[in-house]
Protein backbone atom coordinates (compact mmCIF):
# COMPACT_ATOMS: atom_id res chain seq x y z
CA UNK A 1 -17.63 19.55 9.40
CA UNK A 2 -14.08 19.25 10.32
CA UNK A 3 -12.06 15.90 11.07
CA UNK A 4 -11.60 16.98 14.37
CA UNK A 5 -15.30 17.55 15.01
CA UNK A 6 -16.15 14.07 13.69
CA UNK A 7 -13.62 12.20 16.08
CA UNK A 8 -14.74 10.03 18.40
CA UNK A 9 -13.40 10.01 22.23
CA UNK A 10 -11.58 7.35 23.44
CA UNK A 11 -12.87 6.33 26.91
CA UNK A 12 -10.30 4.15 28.96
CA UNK A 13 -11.81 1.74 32.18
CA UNK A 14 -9.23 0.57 34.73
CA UNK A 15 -9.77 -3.04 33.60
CA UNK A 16 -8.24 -1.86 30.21
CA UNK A 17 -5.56 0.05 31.27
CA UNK A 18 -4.68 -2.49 33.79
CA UNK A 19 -4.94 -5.31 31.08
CA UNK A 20 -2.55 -3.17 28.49
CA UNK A 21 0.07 -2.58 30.90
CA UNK A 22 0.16 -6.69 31.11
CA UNK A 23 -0.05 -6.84 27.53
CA UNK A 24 2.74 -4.43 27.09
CA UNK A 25 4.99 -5.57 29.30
CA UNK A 26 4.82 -9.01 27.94
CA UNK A 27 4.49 -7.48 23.99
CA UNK A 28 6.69 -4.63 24.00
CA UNK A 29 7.20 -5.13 20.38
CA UNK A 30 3.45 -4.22 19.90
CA UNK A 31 3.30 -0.85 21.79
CA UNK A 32 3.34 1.24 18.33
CA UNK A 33 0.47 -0.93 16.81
CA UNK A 34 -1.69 -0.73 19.85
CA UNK A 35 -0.85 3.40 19.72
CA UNK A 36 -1.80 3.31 15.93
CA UNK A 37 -4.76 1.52 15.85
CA UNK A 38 -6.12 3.60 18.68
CA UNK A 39 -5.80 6.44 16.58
CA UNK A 40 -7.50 4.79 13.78
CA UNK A 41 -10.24 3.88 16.39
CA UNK A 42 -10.41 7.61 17.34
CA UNK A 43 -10.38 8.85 13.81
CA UNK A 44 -13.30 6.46 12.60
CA UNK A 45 -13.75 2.86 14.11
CA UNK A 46 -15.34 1.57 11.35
CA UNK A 47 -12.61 1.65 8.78
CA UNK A 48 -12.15 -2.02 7.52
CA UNK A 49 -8.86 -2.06 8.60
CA UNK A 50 -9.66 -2.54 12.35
CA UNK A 51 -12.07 -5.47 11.34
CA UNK A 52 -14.82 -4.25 13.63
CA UNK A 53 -17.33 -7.16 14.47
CA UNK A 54 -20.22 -7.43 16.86
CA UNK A 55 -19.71 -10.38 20.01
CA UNK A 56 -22.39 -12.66 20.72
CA UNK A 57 -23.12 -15.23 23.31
CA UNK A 58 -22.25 -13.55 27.47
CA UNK A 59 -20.50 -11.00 25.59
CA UNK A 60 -23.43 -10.05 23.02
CA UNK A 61 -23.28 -5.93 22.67
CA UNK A 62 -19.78 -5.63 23.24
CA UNK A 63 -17.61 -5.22 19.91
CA UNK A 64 -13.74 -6.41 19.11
CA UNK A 65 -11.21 -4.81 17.11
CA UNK A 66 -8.65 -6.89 15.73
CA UNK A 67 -5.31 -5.68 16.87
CA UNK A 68 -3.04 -8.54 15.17
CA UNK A 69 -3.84 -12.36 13.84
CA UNK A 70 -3.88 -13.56 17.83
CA UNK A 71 -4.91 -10.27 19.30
CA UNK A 72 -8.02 -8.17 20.36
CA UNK A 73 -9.69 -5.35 21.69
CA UNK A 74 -12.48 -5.35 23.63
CA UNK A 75 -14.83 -2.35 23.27
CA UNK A 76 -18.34 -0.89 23.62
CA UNK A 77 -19.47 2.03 21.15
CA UNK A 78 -21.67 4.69 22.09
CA UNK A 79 -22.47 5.87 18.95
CA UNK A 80 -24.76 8.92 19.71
CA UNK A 81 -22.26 10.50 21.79
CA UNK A 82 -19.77 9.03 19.32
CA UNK A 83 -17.75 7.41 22.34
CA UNK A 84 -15.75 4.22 22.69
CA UNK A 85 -15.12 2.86 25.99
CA UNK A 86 -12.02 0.22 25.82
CA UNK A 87 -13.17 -2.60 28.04
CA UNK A 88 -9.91 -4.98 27.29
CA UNK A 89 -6.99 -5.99 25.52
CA UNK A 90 -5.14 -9.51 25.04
CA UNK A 91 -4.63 -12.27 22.70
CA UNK A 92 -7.92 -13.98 21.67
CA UNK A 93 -7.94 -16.75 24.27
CA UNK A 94 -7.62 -13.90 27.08
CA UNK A 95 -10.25 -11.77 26.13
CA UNK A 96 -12.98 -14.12 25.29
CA UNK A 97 -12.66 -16.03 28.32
């Protein structure tokens, strides 16, 4: 099987997109580790680099992927159509609340 056959598709909601063009604006500094750790996401989301863990509590079946020390993103894998829809994006406080 090819790598490009085994990607996954990257599924953005309004909410996210919305919530990264606050991030960015405030974080501009951060735009090329948000672009590169969406491509690692793409390429295969459970590399331990993105630090991939389940959320429990209100937000049990919902996954984060750490983005920095302080900051997160919110997702929700489909893994039989090998999809991941991007739900959020923020610093830890901001997503989890």
């Amino acid at each position: 099987m090819s790598d490009v056959a085994r990607r996954w598709t990257l599924i953005r909601t309004e909410a996210f997109l919305r919530e990264l063009r606050k991030y960015l604006r405030t974080h501009p500094d951060r735009q090329e580790l948000v672009r590169d750790t969406l491509t690692a996401l793409v390429s295969d989301p459970f590399t331990p680099a993105l630090r991939l863990h389940p959320l429990k509590g209100r937000m049990q079946g919902l996954h984060a992927v750490r983005l920095s020390y302080s900051d997160r993103i919110i997702i929700t894998l489909l893994i039989t159509k090998r999809q991941i829809v991007l739900l959020g994006i923020g610093t830890h406080d901001e997503v989890y609340r």
